[in-house]
Protein backbone atom coordinates (compact mmCIF):
# COMPACT_ATOMS: atom_id res chain seq x y z
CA UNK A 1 -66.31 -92.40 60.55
CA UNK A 2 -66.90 -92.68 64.39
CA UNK A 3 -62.82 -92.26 64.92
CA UNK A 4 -63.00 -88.81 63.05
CA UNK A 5 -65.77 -87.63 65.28
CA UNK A 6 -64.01 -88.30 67.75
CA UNK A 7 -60.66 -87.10 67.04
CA UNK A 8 -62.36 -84.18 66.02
CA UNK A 9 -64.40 -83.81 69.41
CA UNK A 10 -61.12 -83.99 71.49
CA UNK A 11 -59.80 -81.07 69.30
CA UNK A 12 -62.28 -78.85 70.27
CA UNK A 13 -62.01 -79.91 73.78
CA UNK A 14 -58.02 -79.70 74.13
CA UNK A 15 -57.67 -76.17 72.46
CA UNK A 16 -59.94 -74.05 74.92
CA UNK A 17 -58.35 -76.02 77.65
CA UNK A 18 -54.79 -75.47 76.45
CA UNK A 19 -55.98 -71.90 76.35
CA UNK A 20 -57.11 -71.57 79.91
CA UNK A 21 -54.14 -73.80 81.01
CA UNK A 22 -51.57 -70.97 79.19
CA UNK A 23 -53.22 -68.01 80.77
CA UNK A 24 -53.37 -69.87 84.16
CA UNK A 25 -49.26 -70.66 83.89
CA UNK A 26 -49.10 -66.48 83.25
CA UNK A 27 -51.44 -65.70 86.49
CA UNK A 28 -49.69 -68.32 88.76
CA UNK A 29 -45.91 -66.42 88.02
CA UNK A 30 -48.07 -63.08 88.61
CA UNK A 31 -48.86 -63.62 91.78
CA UNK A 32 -45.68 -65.15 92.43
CA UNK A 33 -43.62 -62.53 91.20
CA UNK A 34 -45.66 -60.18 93.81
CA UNK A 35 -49.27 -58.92 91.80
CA UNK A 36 -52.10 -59.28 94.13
CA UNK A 37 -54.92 -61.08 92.55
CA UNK A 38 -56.84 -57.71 92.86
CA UNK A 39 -54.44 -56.12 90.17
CA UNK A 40 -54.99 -58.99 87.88
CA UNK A 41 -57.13 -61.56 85.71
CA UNK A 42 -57.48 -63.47 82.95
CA UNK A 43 -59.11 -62.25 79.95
CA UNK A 44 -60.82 -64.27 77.50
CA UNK A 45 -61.27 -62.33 74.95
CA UNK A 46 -59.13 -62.56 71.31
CA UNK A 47 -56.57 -62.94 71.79
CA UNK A 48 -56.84 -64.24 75.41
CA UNK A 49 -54.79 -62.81 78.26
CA UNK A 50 -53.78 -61.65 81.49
CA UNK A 51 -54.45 -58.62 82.43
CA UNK A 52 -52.85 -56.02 84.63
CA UNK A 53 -55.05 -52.70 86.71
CA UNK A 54 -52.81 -50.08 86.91
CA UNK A 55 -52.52 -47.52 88.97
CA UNK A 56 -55.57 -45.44 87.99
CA UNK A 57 -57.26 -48.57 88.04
CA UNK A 58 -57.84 -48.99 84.28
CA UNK A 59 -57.15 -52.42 82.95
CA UNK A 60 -54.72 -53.23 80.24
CA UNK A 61 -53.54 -56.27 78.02
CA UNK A 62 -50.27 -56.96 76.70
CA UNK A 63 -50.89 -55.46 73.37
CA UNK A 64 -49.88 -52.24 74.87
CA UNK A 65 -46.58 -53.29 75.57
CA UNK A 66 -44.66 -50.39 76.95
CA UNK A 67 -47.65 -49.49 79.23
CA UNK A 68 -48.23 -53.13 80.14
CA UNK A 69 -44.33 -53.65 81.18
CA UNK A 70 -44.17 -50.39 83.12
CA UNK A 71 -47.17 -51.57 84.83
CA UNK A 72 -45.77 -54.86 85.46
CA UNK A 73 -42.32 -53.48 86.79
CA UNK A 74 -44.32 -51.49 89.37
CA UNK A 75 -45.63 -54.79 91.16
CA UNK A 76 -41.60 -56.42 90.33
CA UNK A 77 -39.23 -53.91 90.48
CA UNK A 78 -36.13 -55.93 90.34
CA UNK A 79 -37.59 -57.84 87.68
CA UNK A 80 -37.31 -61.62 89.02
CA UNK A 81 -40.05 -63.11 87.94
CA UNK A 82 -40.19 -60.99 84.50
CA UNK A 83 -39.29 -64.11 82.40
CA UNK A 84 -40.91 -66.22 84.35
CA UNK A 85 -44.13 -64.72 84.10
CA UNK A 86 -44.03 -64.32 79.90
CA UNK A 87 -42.75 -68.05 80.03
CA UNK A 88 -45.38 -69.08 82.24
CA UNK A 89 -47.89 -70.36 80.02
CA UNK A 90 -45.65 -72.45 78.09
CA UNK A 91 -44.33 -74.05 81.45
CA UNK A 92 -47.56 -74.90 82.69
CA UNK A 93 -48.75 -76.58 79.27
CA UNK A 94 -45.59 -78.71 79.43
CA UNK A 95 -45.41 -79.98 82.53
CA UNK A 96 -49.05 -80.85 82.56
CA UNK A 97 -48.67 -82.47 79.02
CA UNK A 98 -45.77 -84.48 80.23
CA UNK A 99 -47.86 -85.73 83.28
CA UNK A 100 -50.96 -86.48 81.80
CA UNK A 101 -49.45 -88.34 79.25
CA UNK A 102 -47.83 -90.30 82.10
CA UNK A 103 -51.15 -90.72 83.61
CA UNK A 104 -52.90 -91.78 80.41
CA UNK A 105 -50.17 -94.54 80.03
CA UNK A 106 -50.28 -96.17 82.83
CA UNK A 107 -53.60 -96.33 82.99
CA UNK A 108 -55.98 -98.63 80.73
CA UNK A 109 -57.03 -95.62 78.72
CA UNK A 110 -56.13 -95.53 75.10
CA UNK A 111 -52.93 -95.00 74.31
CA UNK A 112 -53.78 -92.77 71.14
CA UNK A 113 -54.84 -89.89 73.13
CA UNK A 114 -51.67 -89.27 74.36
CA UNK A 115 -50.34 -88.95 71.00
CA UNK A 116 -53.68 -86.81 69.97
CA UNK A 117 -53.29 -84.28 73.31
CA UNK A 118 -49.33 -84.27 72.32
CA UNK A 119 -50.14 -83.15 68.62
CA UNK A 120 -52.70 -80.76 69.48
CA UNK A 121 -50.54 -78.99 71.80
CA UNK A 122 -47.70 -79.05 69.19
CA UNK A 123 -50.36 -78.24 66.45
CA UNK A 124 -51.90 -74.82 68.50
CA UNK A 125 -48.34 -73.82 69.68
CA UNK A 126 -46.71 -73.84 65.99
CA UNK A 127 -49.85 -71.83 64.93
CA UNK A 128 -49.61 -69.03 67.99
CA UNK A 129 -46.00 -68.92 67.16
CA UNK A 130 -46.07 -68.19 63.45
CA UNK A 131 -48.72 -65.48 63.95
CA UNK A 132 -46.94 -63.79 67.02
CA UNK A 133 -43.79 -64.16 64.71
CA UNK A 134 -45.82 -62.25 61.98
CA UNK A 135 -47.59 -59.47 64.22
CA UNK A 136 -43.81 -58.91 65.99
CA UNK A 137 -42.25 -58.28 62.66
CA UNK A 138 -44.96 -56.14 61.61
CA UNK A 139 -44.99 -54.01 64.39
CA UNK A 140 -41.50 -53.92 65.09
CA UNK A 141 -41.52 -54.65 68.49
CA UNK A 142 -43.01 -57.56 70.80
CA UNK A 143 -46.36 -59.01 70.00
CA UNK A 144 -46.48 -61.92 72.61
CA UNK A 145 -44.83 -64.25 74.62
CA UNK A 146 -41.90 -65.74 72.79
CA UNK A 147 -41.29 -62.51 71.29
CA UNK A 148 -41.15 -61.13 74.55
CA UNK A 149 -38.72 -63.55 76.27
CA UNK A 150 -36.81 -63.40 72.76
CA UNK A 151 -36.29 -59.37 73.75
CA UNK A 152 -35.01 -60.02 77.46
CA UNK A 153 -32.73 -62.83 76.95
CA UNK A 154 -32.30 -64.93 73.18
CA UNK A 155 -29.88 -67.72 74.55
CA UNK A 156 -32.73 -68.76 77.08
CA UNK A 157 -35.64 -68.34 75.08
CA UNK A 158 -33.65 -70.51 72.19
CA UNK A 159 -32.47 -73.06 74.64
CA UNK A 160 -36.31 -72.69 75.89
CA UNK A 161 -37.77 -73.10 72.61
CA UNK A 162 -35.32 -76.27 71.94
CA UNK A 163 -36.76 -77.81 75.22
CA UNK A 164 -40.18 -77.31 74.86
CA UNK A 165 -39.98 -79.40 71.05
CA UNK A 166 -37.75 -81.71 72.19
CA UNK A 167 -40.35 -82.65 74.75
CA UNK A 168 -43.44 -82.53 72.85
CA UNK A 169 -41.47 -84.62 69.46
CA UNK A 170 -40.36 -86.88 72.10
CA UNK A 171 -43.63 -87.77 73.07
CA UNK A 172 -44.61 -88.60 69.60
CA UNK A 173 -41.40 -90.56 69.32
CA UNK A 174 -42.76 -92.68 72.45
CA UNK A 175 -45.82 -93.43 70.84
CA UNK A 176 -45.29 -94.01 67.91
CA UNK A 177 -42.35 -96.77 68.75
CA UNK A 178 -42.93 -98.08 71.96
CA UNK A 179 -46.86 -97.49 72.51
């Protein structure tokens, strides 16, 4: 029984914090793609976001798409950092999955957790993705991140997609056969 509890307790932990790590990897390409922290901030409301002010100072959240892309264009006109800043979360997660699970393995922690922060992550992504699948297809036109990269370039957000699986499954594949 005590394993469940805590299994369970980590999952409540790890999803708020895979949360806040997302909309952090969005408002680190923000600012470097040129938005001063004045013009944005996270949002934690549902769903949680980053916000941009625009220029009449109201604030606005990526379910306005148009608005919130014309708003985004103003801070990056030549649109570097454009893909950068949609893929953002998903960067951030990764590379801080991939190095704490390096961290937890070479330390004397349990070895399980990596495999439990691992599936988690996997678990919450799959989830987000089927319902911003649903919502884009719906509306007929972006409804989130993925969606949103999908519009501005498909080969890179497919290649994207592959890498950011293969990662996480090989993980799993790690733990389950060498760990």
């Amino acid at each position: 029984m005590l394993p469940y509890i805590l299994y369970f307790s980590f999952f409540i932990v790890f999803v708020p914090l895979i949360i806040v790590i997302h909309e952090l990897g969005h408002y680190i390409f923000a600012r470097l793609a040129g938005i001063p922290s004045e013009n944005i901030k996270i949002v934690f409301s549902f769903p949680p976001h980053v916000a941009l002010k625009t220029w009449q100072e109201d604030w606005i959240s990526p379910t306005e798409y148009e608005k919130y892309i014309e708003e985004y264009i103003r801070f990056d006109n030549q649109q570097r950092f454009q893909y950068f800043f949609m893929a953002g979360g998903l960067m951030l997660e990764t590379v801080l999955l991939v190095l704490s699970s390096m961290i937890i393995y070479i330390t004397p922690a349990n070895n399980r957790y990596i495999f439990m922060l691992v599936f988690i992550s996997l678990f919450v992504n799959l989830v987000y993705m089927v319902v911003e699948m649903i919502n884009s297809l719906k509306k007929q036109k972006p409804a989130g991140d993925i969606s949103g990269m999908w519009i501005m370039a498909s080969k890179r957000t497919a290649l994207f997609l592959f890498l950011f699986f293969v990662i996480r499954m090989g993980l799993i594949y790690l733990y389950l056969n060498f760990l």
